[in-house]
PDB file of N, CA and C in Angstrom:
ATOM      1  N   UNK A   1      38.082-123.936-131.290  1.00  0.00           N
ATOM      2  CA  UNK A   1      36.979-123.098-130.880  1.00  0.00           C
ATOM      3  C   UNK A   1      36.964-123.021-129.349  1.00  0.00           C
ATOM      4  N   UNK A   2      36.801-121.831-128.639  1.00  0.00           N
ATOM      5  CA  UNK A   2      37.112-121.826-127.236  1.00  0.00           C
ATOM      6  C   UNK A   2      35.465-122.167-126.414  1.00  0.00           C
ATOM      7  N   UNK A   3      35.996-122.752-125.295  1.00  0.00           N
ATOM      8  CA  UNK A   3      34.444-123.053-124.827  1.00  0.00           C
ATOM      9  C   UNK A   3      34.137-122.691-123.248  1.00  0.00           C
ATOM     10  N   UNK A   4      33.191-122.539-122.829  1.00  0.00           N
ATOM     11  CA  UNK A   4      32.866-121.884-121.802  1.00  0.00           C
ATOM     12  C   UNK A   4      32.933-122.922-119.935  1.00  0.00           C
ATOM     13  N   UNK A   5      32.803-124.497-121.360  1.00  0.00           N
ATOM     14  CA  UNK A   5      33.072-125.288-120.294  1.00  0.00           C
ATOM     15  C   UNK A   5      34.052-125.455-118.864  1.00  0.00           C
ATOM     16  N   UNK A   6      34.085-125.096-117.992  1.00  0.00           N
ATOM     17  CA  UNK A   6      35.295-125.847-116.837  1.00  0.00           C
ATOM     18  C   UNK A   6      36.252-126.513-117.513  1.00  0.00           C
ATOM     19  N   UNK A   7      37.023-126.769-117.001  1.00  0.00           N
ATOM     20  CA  UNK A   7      38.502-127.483-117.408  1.00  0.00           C
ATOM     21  C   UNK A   7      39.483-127.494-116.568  1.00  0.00           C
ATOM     22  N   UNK A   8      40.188-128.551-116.682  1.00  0.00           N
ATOM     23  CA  UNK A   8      41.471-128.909-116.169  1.00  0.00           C
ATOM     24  C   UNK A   8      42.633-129.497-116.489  1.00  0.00           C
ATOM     25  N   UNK A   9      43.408-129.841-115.726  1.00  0.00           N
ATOM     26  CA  UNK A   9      44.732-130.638-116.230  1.00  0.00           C
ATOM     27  C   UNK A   9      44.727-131.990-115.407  1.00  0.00           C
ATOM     28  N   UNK A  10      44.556-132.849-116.436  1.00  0.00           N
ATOM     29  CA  UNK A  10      45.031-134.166-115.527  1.00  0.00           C
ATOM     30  C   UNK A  10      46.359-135.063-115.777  1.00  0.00           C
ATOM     31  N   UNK A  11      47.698-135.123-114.751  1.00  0.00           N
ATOM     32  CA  UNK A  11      48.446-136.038-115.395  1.00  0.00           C
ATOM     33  C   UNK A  11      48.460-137.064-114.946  1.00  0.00           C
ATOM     34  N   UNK A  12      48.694-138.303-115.862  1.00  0.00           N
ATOM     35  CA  UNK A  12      48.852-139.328-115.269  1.00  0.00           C
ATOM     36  C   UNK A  12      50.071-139.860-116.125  1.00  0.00           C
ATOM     37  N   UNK A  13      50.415-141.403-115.622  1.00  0.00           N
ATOM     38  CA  UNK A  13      51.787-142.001-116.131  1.00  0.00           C
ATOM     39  C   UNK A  13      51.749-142.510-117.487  1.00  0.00           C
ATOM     40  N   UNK A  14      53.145-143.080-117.754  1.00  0.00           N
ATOM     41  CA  UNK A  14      53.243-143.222-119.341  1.00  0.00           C
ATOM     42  C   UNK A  14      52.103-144.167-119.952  1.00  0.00           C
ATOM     43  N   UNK A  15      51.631-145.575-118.221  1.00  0.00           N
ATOM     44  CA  UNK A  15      51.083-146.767-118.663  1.00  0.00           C
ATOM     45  C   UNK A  15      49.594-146.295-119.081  1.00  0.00           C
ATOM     46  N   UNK A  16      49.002-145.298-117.868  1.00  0.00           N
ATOM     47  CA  UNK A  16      47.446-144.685-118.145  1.00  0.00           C
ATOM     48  C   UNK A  16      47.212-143.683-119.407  1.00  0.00           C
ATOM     49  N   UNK A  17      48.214-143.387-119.898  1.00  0.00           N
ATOM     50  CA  UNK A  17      48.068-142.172-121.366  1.00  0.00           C
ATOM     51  C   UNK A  17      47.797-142.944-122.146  1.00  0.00           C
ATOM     52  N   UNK A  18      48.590-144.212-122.367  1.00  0.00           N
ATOM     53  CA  UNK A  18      48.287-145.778-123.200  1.00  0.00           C
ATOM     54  C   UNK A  18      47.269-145.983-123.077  1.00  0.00           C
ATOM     55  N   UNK A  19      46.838-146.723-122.361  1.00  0.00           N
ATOM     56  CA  UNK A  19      45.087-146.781-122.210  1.00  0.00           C
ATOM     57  C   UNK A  19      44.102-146.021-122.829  1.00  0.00           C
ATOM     58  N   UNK A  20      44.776-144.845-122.064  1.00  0.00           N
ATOM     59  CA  UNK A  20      43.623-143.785-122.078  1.00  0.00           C
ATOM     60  C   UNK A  20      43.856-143.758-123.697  1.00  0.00           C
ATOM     61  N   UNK A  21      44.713-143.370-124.733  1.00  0.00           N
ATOM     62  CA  UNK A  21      44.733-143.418-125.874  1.00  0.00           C
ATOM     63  C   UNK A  21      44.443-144.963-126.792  1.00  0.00           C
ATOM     64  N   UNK A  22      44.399-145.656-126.289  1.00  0.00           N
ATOM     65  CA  UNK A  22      44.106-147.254-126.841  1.00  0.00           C
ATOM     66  C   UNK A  22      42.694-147.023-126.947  1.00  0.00           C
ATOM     67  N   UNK A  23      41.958-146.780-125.782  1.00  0.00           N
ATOM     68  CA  UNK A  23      40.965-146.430-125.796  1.00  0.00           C
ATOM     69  C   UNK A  23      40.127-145.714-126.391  1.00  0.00           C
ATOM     70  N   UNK A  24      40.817-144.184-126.857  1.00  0.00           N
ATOM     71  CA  UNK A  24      40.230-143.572-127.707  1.00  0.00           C
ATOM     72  C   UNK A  24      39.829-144.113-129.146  1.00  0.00           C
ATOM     73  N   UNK A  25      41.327-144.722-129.936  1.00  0.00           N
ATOM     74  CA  UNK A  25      41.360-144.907-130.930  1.00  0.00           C
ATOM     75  C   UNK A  25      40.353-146.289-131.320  1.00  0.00           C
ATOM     76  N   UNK A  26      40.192-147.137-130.448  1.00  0.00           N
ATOM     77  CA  UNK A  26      39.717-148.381-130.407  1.00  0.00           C
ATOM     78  C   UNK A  26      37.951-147.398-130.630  1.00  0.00           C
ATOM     79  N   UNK A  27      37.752-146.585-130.292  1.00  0.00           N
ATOM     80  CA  UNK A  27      36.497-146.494-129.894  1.00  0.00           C
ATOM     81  C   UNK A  27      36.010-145.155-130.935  1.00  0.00           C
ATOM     82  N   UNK A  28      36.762-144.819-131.366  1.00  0.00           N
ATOM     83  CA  UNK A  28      37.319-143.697-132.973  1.00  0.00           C
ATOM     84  C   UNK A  28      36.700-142.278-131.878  1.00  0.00           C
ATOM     85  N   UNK A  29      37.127-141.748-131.112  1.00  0.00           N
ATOM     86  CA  UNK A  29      36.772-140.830-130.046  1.00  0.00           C
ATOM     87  C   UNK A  29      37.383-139.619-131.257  1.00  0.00           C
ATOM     88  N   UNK A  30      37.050-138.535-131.220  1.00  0.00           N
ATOM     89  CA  UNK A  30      37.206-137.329-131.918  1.00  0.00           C
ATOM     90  C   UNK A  30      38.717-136.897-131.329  1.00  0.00           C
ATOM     91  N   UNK A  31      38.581-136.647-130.035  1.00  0.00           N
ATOM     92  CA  UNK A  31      39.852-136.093-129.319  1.00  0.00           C
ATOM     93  C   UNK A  31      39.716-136.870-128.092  1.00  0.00           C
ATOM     94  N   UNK A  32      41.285-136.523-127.205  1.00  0.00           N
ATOM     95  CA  UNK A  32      41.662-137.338-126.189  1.00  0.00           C
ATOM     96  C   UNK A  32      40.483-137.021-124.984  1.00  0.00           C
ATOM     97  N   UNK A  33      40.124-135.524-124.712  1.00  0.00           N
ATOM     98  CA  UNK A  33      39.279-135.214-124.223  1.00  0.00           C
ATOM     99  C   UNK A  33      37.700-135.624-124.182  1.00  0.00           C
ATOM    100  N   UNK A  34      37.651-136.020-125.435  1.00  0.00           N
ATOM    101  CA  UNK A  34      35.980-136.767-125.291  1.00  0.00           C
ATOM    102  C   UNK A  34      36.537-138.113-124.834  1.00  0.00           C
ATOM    103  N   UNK A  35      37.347-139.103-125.238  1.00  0.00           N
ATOM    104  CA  UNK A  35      37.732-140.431-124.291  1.00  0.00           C
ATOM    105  C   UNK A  35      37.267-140.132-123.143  1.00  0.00           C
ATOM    106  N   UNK A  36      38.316-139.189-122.309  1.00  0.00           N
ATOM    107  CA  UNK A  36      38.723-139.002-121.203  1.00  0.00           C
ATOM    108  C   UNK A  36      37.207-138.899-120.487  1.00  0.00           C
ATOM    109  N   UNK A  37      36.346-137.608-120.678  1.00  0.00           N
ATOM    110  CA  UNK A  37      34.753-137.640-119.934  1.00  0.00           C
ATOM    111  C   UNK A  37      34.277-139.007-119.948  1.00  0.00           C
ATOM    112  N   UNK A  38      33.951-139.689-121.041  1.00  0.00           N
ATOM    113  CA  UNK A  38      33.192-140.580-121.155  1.00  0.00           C
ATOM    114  C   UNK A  38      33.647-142.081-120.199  1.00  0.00           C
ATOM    115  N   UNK A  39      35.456-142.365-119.628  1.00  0.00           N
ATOM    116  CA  UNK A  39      36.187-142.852-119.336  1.00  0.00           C
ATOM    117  C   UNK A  39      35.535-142.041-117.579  1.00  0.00           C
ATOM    118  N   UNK A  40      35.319-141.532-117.285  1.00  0.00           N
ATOM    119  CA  UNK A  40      34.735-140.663-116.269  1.00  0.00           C
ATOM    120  C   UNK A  40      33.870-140.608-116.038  1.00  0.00           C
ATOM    121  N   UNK A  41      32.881-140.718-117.109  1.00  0.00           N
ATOM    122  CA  UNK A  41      31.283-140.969-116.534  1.00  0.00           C
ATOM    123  C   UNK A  41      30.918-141.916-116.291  1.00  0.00           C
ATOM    124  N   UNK A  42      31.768-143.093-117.231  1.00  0.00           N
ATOM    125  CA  UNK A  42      31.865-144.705-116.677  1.00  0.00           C
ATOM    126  C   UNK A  42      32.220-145.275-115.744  1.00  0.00           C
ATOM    127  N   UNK A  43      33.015-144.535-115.079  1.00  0.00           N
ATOM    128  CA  UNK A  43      34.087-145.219-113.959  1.00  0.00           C
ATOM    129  C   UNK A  43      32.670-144.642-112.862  1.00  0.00           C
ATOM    130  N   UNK A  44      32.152-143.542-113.077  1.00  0.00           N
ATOM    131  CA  UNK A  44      31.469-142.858-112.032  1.00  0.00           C
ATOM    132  C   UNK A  44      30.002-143.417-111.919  1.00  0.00           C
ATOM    133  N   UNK A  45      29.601-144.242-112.944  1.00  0.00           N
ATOM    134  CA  UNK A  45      28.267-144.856-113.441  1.00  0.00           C
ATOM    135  C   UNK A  45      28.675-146.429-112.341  1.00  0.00           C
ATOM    136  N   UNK A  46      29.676-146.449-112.456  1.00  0.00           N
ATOM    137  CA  UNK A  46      29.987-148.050-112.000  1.00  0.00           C
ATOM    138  C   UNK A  46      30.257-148.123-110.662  1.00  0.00           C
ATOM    139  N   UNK A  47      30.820-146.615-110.109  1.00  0.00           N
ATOM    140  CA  UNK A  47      30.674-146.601-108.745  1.00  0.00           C
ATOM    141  C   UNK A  47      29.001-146.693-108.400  1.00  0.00           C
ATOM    142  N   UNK A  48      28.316-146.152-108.725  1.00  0.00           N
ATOM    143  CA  UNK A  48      27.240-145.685-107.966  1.00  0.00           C
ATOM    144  C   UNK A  48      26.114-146.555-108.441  1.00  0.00           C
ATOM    145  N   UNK A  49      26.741-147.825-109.200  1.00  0.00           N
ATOM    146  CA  UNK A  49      26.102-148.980-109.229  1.00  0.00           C
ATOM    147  C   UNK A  49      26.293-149.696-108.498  1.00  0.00           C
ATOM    148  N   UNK A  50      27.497-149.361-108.105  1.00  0.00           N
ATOM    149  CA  UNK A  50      28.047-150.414-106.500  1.00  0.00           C
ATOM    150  C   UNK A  50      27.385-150.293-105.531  1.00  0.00           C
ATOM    151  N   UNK A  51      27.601-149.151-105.202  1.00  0.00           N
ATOM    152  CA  UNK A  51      27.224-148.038-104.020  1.00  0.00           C
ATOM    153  C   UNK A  51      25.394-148.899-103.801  1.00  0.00           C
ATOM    154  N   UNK A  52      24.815-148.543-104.783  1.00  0.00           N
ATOM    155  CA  UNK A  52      23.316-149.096-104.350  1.00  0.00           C
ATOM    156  C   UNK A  52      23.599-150.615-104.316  1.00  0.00           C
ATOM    157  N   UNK A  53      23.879-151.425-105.126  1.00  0.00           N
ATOM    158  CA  UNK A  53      24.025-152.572-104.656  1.00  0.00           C
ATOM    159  C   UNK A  53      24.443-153.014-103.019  1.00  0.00           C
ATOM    160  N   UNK A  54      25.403-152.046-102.687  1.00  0.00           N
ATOM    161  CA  UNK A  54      25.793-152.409-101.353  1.00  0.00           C
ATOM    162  C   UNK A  54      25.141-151.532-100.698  1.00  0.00           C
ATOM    163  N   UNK A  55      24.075-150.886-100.847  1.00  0.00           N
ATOM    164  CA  UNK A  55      23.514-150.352 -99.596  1.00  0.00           C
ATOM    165  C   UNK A  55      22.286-151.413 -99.599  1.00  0.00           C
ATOM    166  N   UNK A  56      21.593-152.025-100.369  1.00  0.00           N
ATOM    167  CA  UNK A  56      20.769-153.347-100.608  1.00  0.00           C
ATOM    168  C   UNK A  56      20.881-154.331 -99.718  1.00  0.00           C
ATOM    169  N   UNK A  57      22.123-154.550-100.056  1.00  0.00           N
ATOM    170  CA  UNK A  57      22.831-156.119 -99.385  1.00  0.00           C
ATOM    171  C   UNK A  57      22.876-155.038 -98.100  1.00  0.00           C
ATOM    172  N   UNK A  58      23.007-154.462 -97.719  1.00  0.00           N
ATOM    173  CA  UNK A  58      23.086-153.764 -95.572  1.00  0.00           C
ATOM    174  C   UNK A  58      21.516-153.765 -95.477  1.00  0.00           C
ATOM    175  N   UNK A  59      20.727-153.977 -96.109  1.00  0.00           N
ATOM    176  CA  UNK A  59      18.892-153.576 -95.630  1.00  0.00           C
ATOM    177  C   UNK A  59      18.345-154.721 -95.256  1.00  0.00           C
TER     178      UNK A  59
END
């Protein structure tokens, strides 16, 4: 089904497709693409948990 969403291409190496697919299956993800966001919103959730933590510790 085609979708209106943005999109792109991301490549990465043989070791991160592993993951990234270990991951899916471990976690029963529909497609590689829902991994992948959610693998993205996490990584991006964990920055910006940092981020305030260390602007804390500078106050």
């Amino acid at each position: 089904m085609p979708t209106t969403k943005p999109h792109y291409t991301v490549i990465v190496d043989e070791e991160l497709f592993k993951r990234i697919e270990d991951f899916r299956f471990k976690n029963r993800y529909p497609s590689r693409s829902a991994a992948t966001v959610d693998l993205i919103l996490l990584g991006m959730k964990a920055i910006e948990e940092q981020q305030k933590k260390s602007k804390g510790e500078s106050d």
